[in-house]
C-alpha atoms as a PDB file:
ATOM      1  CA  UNK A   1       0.000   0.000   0.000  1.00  0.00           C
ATOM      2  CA  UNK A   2       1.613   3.242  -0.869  1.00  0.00           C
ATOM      3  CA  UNK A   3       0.052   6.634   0.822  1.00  0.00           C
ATOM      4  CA  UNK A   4      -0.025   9.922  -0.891  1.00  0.00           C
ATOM      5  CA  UNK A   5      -0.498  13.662   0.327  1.00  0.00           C
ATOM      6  CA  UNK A   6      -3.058  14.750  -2.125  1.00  0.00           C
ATOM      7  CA  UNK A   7      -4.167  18.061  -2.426  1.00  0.00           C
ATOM      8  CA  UNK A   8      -7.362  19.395  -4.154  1.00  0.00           C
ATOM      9  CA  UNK A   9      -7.859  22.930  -6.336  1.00  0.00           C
ATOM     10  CA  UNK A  10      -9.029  24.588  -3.099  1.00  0.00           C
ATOM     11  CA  UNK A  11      -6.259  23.610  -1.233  1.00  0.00           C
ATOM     12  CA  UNK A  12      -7.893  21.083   0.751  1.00  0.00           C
ATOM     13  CA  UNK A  13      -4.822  18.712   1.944  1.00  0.00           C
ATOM     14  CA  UNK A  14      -5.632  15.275   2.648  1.00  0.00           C
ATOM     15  CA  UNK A  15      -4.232  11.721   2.876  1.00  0.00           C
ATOM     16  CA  UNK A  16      -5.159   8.288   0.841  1.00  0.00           C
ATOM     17  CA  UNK A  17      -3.911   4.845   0.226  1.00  0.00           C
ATOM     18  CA  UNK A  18      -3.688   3.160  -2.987  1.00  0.00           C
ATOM     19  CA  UNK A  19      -2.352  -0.558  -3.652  1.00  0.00           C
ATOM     20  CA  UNK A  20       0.319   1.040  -6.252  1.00  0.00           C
ATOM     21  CA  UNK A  21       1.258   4.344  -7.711  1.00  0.00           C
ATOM     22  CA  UNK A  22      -0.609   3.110 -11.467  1.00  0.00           C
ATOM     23  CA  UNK A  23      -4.031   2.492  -9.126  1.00  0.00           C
ATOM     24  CA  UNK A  24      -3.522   5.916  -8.306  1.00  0.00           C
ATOM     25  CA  UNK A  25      -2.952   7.306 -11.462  1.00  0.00           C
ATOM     26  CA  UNK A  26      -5.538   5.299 -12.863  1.00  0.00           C
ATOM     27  CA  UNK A  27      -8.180   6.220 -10.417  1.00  0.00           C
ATOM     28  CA  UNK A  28      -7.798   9.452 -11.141  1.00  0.00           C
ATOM     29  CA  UNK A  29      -8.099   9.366 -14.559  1.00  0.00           C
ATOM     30  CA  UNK A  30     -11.091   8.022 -14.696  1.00  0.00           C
ATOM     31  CA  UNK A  31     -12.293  10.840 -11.767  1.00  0.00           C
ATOM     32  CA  UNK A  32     -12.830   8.693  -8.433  1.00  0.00           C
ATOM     33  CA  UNK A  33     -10.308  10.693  -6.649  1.00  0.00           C
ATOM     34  CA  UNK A  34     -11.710  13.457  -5.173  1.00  0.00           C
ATOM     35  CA  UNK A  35     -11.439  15.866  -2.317  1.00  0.00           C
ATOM     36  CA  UNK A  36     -13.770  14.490   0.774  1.00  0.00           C
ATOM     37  CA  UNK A  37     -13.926  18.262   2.138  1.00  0.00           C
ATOM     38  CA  UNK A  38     -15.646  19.396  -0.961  1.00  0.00           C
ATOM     39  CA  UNK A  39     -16.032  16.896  -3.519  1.00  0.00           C
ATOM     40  CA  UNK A  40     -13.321  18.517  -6.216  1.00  0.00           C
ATOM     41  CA  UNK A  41     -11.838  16.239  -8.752  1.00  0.00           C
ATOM     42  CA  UNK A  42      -9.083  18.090  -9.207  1.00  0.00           C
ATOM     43  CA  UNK A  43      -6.247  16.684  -7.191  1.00  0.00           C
ATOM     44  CA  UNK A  44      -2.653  16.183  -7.507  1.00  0.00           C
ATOM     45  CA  UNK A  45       0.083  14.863  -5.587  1.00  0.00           C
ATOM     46  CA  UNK A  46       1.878  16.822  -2.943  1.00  0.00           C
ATOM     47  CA  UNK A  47       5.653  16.433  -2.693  1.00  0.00           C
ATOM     48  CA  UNK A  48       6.391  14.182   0.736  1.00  0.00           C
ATOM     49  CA  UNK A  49       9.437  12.519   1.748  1.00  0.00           C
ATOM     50  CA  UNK A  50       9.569   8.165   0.893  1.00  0.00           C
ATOM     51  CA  UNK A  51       8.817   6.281   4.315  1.00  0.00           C
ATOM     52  CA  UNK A  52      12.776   5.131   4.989  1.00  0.00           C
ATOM     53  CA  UNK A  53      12.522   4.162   8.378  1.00  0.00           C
ATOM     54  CA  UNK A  54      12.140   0.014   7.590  1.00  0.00           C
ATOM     55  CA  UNK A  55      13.868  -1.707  10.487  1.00  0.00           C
ATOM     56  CA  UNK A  56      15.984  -3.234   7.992  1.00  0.00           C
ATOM     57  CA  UNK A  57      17.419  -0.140   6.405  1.00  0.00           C
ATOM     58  CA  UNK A  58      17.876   1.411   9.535  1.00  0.00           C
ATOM     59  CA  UNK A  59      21.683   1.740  10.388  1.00  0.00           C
ATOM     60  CA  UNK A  60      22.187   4.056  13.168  1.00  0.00           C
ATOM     61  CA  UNK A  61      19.363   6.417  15.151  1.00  0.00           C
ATOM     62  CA  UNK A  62      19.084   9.950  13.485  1.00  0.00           C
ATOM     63  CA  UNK A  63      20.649  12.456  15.590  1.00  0.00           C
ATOM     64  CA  UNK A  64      18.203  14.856  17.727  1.00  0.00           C
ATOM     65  CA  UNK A  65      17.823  18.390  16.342  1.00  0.00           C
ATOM     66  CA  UNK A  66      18.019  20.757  19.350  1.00  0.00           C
ATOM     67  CA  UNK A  67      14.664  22.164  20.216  1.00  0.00           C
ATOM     68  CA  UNK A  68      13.643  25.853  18.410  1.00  0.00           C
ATOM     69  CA  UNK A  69      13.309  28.203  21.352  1.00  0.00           C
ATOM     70  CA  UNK A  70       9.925  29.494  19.463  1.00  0.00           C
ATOM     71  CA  UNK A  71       7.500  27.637  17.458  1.00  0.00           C
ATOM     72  CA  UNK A  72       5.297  29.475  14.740  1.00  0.00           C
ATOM     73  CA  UNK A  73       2.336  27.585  13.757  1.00  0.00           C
ATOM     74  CA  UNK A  74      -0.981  29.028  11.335  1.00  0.00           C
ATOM     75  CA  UNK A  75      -3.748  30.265  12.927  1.00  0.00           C
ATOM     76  CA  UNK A  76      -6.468  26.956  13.078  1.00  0.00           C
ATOM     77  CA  UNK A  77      -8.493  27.300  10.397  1.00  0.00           C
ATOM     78  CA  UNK A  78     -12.588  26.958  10.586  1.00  0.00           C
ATOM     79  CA  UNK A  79     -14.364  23.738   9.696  1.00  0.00           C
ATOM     80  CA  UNK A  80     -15.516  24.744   6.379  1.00  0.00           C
ATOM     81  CA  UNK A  81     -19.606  24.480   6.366  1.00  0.00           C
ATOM     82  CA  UNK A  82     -21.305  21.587   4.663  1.00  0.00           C
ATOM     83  CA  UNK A  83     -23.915  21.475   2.544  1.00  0.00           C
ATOM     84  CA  UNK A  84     -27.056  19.034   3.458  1.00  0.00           C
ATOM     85  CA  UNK A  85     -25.311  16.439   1.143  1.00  0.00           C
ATOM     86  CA  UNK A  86     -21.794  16.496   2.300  1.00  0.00           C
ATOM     87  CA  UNK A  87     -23.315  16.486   5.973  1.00  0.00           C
ATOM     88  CA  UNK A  88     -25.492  13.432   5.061  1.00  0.00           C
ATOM     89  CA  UNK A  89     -22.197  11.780   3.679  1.00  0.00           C
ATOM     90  CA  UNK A  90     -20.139  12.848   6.970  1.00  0.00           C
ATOM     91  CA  UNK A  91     -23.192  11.268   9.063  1.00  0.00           C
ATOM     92  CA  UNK A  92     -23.121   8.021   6.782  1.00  0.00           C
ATOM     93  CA  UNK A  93     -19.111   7.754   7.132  1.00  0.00           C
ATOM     94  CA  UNK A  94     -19.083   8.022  10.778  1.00  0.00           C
ATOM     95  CA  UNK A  95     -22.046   5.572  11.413  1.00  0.00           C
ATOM     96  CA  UNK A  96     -19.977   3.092   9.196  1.00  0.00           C
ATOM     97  CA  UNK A  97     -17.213   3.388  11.420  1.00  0.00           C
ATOM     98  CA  UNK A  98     -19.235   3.242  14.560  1.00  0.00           C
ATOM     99  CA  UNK A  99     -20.796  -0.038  13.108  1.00  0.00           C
ATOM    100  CA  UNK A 100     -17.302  -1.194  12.118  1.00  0.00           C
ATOM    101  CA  UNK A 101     -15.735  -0.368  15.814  1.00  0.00           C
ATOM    102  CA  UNK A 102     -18.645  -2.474  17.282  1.00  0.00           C
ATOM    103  CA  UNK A 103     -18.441  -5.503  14.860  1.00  0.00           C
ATOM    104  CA  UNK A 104     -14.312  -5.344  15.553  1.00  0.00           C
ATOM    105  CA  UNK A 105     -15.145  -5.436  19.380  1.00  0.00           C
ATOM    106  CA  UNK A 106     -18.094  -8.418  19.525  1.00  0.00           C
ATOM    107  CA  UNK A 107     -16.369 -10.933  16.225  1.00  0.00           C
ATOM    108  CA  UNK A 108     -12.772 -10.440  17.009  1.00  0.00           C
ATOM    109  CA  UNK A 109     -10.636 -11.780  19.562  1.00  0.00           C
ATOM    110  CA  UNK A 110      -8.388  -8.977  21.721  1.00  0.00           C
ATOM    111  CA  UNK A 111      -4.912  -9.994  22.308  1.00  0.00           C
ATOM    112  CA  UNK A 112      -3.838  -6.275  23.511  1.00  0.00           C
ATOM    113  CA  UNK A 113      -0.205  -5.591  23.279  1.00  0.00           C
ATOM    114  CA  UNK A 114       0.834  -8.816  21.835  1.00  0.00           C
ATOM    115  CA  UNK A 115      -0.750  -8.109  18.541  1.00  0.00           C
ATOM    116  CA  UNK A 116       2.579  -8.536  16.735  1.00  0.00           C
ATOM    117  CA  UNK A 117       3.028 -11.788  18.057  1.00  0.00           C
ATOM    118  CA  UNK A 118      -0.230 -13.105  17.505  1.00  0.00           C
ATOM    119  CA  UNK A 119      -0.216 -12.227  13.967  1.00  0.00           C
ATOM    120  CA  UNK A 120       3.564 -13.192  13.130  1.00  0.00           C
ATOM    121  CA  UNK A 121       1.989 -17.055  14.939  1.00  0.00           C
ATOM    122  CA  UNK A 122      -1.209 -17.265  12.582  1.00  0.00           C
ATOM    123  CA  UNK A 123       0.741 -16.023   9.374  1.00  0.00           C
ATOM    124  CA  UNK A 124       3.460 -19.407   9.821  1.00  0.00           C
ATOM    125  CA  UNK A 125       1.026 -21.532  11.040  1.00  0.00           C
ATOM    126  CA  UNK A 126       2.130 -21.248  14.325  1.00  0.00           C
ATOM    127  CA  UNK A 127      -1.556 -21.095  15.265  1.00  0.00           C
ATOM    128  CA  UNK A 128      -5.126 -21.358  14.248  1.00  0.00           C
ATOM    129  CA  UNK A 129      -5.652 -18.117  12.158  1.00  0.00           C
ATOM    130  CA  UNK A 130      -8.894 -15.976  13.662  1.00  0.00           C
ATOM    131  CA  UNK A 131      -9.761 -12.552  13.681  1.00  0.00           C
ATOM    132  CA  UNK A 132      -7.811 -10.884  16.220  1.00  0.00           C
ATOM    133  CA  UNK A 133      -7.532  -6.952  17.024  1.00  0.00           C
ATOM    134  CA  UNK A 134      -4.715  -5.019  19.533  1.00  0.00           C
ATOM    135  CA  UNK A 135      -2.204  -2.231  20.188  1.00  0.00           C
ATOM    136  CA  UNK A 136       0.961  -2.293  17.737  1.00  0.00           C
ATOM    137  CA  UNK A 137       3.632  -0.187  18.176  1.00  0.00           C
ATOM    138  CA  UNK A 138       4.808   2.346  14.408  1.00  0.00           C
ATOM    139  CA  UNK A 139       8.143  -0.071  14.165  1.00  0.00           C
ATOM    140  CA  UNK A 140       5.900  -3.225  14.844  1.00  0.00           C
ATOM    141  CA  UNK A 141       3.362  -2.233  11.677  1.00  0.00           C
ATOM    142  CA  UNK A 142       6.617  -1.924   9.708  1.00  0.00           C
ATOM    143  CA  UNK A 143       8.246  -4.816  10.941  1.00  0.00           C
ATOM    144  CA  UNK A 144       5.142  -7.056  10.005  1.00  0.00           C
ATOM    145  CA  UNK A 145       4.538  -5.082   6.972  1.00  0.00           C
ATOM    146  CA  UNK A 146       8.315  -6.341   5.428  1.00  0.00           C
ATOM    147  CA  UNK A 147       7.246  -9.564   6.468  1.00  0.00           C
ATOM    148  CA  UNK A 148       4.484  -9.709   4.284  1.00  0.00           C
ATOM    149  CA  UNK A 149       1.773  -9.537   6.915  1.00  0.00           C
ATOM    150  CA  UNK A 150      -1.509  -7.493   6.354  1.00  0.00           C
ATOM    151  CA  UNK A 151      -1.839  -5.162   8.947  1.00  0.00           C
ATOM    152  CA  UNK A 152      -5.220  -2.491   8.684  1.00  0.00           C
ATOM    153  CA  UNK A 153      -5.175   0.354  11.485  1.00  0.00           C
ATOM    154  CA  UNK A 154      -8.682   1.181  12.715  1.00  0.00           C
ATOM    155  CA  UNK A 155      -9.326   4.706  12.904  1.00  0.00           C
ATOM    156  CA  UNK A 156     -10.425   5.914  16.246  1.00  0.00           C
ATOM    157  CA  UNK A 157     -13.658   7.565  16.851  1.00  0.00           C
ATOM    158  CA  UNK A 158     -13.802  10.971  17.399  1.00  0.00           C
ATOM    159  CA  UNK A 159     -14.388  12.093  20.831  1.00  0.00           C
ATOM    160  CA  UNK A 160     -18.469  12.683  22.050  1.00  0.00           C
ATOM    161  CA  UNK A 161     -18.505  16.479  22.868  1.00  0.00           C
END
């Protein structure tokens, strides 16, 4: 899975996967890319730096930079408003992933912190392979992800306010 930072005409930033760079390319040619903020379909790649941080390219720990004695960071900016069809499309979204947190947490087995392990066991047939859900670690995604093993990271809910 490669992820790009896309941006849209309005300069809506956002994030997507795609299996490879010619799914991307290809999806957006034939217009199913779009911007989720306000639906444009024209979007193009922003520049961003190749994930090199693979356990097994790793040599020796990047040095620290020292703290900046003053940060400068944009002014928020507002939630743009939605129209009645974008807000009927948020509402649908986050009821899917309600519905998907709640199917994760009754059909698949916890295993907490030793969701690595549990998944390295089931993919050699260590174990009996089940549906399984847990805490990982960045590195630990990685490390399975060299080793061939699907990994999907649940998006958390936003908070109830």
């Amino acid at each position: 899975m490669i992820k790009y930072h896309l941006q849209c005409d309005q300069h809506h930033e956002f994030e997507a996967w795609f299996s490879t760079s010619s799914a991307y390319d290809d999806q957006r040619e034939r217009g199913l890319v779009s911007c989720p903020i306000c639906d444009s379909g024209a979007v193009s790649k922003l520049l961003s730096a190749p994930n090199l941080n693979s356990p097994k390219l790793r040599k020796t720990p990047e040095p620290q930079m020292p703290a900046p004695s003053a940060t400068v960071t944009a002014p928020p900016q507002p939630m743009p408003q939605l129209n009645d069809e974008q807000a009927e499309m948020v509402g649908k979204a986050m009821k899917a992933l309600k519905d998907l947190h709640k199917r994760v947490k009754t059909d698949f087995t916890n295993v907490g912190d030793k969701f690595a392990e549990e998944a390295r066991k089931m993919h050699y047939g260590e174990s009996e392979a089940k549906p399984i859900y847990g805490n990982t670690t960045k590195d630990e995604r990685e490390e399975l992800a060299d080793e061939g093993i699907d990994v999907y990271e649940l998006p958390d809910l936003p908070s109830e306010q």
